[in-house]
Protein backbone atom coordinates (compact mmCIF):
# COMPACT_ATOMS: atom_id res chain seq x y z
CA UNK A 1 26.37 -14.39 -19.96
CA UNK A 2 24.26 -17.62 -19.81
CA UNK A 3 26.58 -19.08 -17.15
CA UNK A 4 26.52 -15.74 -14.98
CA UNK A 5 22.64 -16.42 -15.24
CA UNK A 6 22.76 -20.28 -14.38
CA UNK A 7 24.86 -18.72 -11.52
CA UNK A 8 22.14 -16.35 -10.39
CA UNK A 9 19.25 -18.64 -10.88
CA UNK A 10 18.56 -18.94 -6.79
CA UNK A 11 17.88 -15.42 -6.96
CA UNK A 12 14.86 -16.05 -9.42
CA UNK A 13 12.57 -16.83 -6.73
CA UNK A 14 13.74 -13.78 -4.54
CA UNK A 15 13.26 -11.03 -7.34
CA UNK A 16 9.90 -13.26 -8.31
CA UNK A 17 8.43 -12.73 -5.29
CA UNK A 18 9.35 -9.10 -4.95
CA UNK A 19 7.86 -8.48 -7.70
CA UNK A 20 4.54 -10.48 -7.24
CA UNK A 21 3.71 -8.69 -4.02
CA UNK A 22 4.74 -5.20 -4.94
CA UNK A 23 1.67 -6.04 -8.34
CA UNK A 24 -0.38 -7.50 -5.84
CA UNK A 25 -0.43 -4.28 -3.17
CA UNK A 26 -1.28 -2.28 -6.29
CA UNK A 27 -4.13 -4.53 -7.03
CA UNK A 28 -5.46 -4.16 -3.92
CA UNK A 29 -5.22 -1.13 -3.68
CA UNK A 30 -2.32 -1.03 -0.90
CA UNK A 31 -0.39 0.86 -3.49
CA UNK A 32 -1.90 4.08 -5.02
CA UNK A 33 -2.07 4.27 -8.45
CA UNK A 34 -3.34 7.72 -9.60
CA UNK A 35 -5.36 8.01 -12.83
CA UNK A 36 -6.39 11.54 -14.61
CA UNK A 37 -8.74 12.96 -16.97
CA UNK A 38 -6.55 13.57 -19.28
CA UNK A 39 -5.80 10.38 -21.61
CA UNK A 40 -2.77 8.74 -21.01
CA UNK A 41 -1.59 6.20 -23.45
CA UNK A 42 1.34 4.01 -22.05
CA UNK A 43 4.06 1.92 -24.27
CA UNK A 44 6.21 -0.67 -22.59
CA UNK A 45 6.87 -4.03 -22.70
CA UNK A 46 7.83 -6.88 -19.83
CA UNK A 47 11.34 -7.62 -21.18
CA UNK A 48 14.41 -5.68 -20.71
CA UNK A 49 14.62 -3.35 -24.13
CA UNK A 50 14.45 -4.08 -27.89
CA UNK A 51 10.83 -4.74 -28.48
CA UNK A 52 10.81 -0.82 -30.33
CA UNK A 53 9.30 1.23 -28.09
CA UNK A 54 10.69 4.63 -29.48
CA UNK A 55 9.32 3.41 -33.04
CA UNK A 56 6.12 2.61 -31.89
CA UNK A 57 5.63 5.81 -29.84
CA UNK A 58 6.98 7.97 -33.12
CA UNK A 59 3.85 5.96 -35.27
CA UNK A 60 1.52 6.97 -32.27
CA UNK A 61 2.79 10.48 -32.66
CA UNK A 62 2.33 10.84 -36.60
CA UNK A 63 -1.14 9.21 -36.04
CA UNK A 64 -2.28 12.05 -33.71
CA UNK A 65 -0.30 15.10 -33.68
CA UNK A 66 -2.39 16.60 -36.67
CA UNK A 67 -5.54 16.29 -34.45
CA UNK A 68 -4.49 17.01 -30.74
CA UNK A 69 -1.70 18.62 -28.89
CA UNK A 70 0.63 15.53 -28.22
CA UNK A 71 2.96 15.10 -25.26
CA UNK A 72 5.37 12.57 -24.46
CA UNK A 73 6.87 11.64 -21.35
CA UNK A 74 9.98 9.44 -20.39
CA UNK A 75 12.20 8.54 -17.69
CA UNK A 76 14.97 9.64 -19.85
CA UNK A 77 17.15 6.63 -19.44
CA UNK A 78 21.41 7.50 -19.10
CA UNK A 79 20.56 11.09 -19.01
CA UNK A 80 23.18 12.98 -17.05
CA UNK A 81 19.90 15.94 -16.04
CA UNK A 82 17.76 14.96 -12.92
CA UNK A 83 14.48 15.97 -12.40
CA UNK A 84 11.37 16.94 -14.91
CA UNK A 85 13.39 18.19 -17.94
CA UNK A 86 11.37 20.06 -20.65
CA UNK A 87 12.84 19.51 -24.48
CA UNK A 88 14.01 23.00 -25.60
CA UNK A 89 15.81 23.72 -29.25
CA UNK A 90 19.41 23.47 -26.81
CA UNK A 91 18.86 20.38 -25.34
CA UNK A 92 21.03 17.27 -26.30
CA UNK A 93 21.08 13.23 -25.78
CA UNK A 94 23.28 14.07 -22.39
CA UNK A 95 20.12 16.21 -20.95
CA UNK A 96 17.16 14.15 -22.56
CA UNK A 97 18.63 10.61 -22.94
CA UNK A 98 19.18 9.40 -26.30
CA UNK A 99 15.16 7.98 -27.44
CA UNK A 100 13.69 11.44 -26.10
CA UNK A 101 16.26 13.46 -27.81
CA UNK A 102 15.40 11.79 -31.37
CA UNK A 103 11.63 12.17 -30.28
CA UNK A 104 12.28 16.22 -30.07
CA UNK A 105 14.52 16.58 -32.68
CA UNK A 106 11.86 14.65 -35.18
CA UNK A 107 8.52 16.23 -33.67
CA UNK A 108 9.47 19.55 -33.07
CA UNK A 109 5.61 20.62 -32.22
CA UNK A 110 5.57 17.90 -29.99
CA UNK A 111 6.00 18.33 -25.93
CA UNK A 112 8.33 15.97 -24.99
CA UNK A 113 9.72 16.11 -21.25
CA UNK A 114 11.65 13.65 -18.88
CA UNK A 115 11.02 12.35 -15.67
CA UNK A 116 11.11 9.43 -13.77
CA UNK A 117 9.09 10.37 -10.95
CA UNK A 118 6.23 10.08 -14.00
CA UNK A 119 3.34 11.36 -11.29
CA UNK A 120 5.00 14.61 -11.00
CA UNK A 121 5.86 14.47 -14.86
CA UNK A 122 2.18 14.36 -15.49
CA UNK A 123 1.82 17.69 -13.26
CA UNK A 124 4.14 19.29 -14.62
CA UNK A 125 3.11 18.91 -18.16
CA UNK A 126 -0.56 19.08 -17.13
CA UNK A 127 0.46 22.87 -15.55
CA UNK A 128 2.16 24.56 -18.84
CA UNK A 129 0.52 26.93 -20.44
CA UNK A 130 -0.64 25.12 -23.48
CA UNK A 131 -1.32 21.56 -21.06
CA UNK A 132 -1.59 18.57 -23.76
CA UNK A 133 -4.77 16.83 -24.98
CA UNK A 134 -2.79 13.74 -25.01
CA UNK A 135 0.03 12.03 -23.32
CA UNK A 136 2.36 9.20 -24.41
CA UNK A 137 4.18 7.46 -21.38
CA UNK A 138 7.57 5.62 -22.87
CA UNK A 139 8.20 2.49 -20.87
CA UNK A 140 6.20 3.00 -17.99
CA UNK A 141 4.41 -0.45 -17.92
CA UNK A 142 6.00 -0.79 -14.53
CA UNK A 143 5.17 2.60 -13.68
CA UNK A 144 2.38 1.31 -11.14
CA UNK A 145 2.15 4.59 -9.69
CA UNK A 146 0.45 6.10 -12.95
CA UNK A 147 -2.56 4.21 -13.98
CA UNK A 148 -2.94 4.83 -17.84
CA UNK A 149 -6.23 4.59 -19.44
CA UNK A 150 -4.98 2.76 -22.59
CA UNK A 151 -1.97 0.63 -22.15
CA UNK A 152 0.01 -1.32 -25.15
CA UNK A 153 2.39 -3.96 -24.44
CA UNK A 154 4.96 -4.57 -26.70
CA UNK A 155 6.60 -8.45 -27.15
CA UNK A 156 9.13 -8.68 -30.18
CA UNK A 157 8.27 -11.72 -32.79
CA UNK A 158 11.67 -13.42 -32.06
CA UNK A 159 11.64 -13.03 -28.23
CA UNK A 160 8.08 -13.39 -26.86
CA UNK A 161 7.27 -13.06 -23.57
CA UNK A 162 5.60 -16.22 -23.30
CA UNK A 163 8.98 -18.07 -24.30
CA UNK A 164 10.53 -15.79 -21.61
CA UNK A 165 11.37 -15.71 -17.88
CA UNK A 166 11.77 -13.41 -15.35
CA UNK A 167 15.11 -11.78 -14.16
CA UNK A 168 18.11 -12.76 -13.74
CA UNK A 169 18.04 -15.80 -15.39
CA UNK A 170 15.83 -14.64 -18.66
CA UNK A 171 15.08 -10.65 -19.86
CA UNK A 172 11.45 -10.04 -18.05
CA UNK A 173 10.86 -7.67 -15.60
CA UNK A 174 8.04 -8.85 -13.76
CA UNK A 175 6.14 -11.82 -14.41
CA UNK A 176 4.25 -13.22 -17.70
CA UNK A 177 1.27 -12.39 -15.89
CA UNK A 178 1.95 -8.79 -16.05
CA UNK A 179 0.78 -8.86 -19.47
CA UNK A 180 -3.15 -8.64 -18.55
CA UNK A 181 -2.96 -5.00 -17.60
CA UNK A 182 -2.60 -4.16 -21.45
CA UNK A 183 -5.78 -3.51 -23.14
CA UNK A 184 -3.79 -3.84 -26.42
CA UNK A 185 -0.74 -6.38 -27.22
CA UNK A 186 2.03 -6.13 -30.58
CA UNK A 187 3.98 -8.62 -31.61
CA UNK A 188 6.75 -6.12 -33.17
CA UNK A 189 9.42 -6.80 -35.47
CA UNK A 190 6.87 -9.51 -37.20
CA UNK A 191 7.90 -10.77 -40.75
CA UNK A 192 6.12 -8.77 -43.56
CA UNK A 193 4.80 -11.77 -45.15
CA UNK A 194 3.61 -13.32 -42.01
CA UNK A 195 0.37 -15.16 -42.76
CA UNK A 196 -2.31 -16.37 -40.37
CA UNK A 197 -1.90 -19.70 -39.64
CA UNK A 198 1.36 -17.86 -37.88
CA UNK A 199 -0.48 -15.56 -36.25
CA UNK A 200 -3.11 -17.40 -35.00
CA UNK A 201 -0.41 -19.60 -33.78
CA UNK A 202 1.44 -16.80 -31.82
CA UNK A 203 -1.98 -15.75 -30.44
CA UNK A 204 -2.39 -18.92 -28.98
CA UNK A 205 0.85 -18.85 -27.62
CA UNK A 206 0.63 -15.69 -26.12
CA UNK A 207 -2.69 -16.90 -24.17
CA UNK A 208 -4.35 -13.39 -23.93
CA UNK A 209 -7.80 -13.04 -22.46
CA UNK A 210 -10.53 -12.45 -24.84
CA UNK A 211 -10.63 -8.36 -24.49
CA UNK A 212 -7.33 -7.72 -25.09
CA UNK A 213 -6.63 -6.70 -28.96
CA UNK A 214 -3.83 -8.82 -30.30
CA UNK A 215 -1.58 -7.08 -33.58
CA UNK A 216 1.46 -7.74 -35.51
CA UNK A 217 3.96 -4.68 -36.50
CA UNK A 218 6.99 -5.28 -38.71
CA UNK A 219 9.83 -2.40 -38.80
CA UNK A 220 10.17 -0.90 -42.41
CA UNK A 221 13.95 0.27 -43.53
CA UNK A 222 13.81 3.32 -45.30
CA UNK A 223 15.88 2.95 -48.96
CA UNK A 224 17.95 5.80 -48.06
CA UNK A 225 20.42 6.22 -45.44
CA UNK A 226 20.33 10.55 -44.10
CA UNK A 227 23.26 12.47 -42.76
CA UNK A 228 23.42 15.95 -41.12
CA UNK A 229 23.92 17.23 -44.50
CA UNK A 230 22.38 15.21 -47.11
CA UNK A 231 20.73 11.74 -47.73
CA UNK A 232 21.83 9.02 -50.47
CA UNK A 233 20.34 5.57 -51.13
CA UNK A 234 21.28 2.68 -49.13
CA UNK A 235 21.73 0.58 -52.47
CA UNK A 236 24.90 3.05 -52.88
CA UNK A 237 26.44 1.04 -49.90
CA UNK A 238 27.58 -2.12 -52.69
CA UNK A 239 30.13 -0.40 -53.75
CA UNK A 240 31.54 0.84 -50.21
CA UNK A 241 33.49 -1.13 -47.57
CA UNK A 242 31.89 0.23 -44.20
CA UNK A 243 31.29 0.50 -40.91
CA UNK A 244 28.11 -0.71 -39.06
CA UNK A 245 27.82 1.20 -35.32
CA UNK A 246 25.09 0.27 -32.98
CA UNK A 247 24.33 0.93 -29.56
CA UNK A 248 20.76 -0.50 -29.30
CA UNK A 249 19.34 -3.57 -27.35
CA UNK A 250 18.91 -5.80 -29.96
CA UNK A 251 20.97 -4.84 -33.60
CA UNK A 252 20.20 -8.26 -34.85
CA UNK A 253 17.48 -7.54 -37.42
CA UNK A 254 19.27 -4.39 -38.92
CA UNK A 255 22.36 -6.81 -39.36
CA UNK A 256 20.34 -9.23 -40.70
CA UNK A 257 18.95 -7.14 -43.37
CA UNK A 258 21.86 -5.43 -44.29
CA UNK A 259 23.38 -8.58 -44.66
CA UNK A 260 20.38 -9.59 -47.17
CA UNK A 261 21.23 -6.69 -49.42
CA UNK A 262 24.84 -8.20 -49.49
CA UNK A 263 26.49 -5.43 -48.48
CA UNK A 264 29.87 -5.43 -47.27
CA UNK A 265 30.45 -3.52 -43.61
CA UNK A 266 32.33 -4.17 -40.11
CA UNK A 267 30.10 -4.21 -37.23
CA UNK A 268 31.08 -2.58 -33.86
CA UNK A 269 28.31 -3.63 -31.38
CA UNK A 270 28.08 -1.95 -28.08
CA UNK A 271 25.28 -2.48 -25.39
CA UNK A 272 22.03 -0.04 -25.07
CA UNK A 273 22.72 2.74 -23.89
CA UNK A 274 26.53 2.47 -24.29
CA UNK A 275 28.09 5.54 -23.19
CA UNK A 276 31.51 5.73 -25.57
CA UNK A 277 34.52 6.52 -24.27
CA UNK A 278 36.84 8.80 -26.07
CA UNK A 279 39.00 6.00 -27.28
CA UNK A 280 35.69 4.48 -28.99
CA UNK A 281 34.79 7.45 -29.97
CA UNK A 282 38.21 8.31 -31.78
CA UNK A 283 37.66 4.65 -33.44
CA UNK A 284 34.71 5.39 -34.98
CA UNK A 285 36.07 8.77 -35.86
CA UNK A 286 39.31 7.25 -38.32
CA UNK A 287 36.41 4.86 -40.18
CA UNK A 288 35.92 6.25 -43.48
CA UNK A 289 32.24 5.62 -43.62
CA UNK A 290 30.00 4.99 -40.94
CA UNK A 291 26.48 3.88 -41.00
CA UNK A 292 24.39 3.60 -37.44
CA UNK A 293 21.12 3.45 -35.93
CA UNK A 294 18.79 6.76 -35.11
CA UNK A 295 19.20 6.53 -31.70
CA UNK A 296 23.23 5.94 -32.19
CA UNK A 297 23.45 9.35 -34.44
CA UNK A 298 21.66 11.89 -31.74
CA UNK A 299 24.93 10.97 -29.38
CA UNK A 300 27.31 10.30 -32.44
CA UNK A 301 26.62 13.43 -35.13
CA UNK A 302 28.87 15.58 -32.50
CA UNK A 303 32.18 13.71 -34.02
CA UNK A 304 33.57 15.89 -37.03
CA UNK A 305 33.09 13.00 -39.48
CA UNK A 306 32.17 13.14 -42.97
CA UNK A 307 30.69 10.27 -43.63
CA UNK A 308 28.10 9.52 -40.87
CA UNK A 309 25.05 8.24 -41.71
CA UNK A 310 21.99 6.29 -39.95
CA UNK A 311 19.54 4.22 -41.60
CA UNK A 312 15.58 5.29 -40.75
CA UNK A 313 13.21 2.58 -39.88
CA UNK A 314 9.37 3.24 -39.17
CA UNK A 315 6.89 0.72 -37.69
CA UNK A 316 4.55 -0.88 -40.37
CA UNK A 317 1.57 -2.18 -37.85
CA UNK A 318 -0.76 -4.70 -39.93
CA UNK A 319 -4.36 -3.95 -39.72
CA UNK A 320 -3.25 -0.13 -38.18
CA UNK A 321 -6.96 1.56 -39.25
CA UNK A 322 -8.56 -1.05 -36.57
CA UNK A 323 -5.55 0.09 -33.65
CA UNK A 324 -6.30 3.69 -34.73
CA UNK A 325 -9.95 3.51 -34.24
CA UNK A 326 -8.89 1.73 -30.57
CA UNK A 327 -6.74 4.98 -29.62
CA UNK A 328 -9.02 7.53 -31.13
CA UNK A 329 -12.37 5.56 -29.39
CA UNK A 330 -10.15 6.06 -26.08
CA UNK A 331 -9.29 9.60 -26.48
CA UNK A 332 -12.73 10.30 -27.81
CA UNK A 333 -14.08 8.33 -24.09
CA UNK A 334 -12.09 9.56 -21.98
């Protein structure tokens, strides 16, 4: 991989370009970004995946759902459906695309739909019946076309996008730049004991301007690992040989911190998104136990396997009353 992108570095200053001008005619106005009345709360990031979008989204949900009717709207990424999709009680990871699908099957009094025409998404949702007081846009930073009224940009703590650079040759979309649209900045998968001296350090790295709001987040592993059936706790894994499975953009931290617990497990590591084929699939199947991510089990609980588990993680933002009083101000303005 890093000599295919030494190989494609020429191109850098092609997709740079392409990218600077097609920001710039939105900027000016050449490009038409529509805004609404409705507040529209958008989570992305500049890299390419694994900053923990879905996670973050899920802790946006939890903090509002009990107050306002909640929507969420993504492009549905590796869905085989075209087209605004609406979550029903029958829809699966093929129709919705695998973050969606956990979104629905977790918030069931949630709206969550799929589009990535996200202008006509917003429509849509805006013309049901019961039209939400709130809607969450999943990775639609680049989204030009929909201008949100509170936009948080997500930059994982190992992979920053100031230590970045932009396609092919690193994992950013468009440029650093990019990042002064966000009102809001995390740092995600942070240490927990991360102190300020490290954080003031990162902030100064990071270079925001002084009205964006800077946090940390770390991700929180739940001490119990859930099935279809049952749940047991994850310090029951010493005394089993198994199998790690993970489909996501970066698996690095859950390895890492299963490998803290000294636990003993295979890992079979396929890329985001990874669509298994039936030979992978019957691999997985003749493991006797198999641990995996969230997003791995809503494409993986359809195998007849007995012991198929995923491990639930929630995002632990530090100083989260002072990012809640940021959304709820919003909502409350807008």
């Amino acid at each position: 991989m890093k000599l295919l992108r030494k190989i494609l570095f020429p191109f850098n200053p092609l997709y740079y370009s392409v990218v600077f001008l097609r920001n710039k005619c939105f900027d000016f106005g050449i490009f038409k970004s529509k805004s609404y009345k409705t507040p529209i709360i958008c989570v992305g990031n500049l890299s390419v995946g694994g900053t923990g979008k879905t996670p973050m989204i899920e802790t946006l949900i939890q903090l509002l759902q009990k107050d306002y009717n909640v929507a969420v709207l993504s492009r549905g990424y590796g869905r085989q459906s075209k087209g605004f999709v609406l979550a029903k009680n029958t829809s699966t990871a093929k129709i919705l695309g695998d973050e969606p699908y956990q979104i629905a099957q977790k918030f069931p009094n949630v709206t969550v739909a799929v589009d990535a025409n996200r202008q006509r998404g917003i429509d849509r949702l805006l013309h049901l019946n019961l039209p939400p007081d709130v809607i969450l846009l999943d990775d639609a930073f680049q989204h030009r076309k929909v201008k949100p009224g509170l936009s948080i940009l997500l930059t994982a703590y190992d992979n920053l996008f100031c230590d970045d650079s932009i396609l092919p040759t690193g994992n950013l979309r468009e440029p650093r730049f990019g990042a002064q649209r966000a009102q809001v900045v995390i740092v995600t998968k942070s240490p927990n004991d991360l102190n300020s001296i490290e954080k003031a350090n990162i902030a100064e790295r990071l270079a925001l301007h002084p009205n964006q709001k800077l946090f940390f987040s770390s991700i929180v592993y739940s001490n119990e690992i859930v099935s279809k059936t049952d749940s047991i706790l994850l310090e029951e894994l010493k005394t089993k040989n198994f199998t790690l499975v993970t489909g996501i953009a970066n698996a690095k931290p859950l390895v890492t911190y299963l490998k803290r617990l000294n636990l003993n497990f295979e890992h079979l590591e396929y890329d985001d998104h990874h669509e298994f084929s039936e030979k992978e699939l019957k691999e997985i199947s003749s493991k006797s136990f198999v641990l995996t991510t969230e997003k791995d089990f809503s494409r993986l609980q359809t195998l007849q396997h007995k012991a198929l588990y995923y491990l639930p993680i929630t995002t632990q933002v530090h100083a989260m009353s002072a990012l809640e009083k940021i959304v709820r101000d919003f909502i409350k303005n807008s």
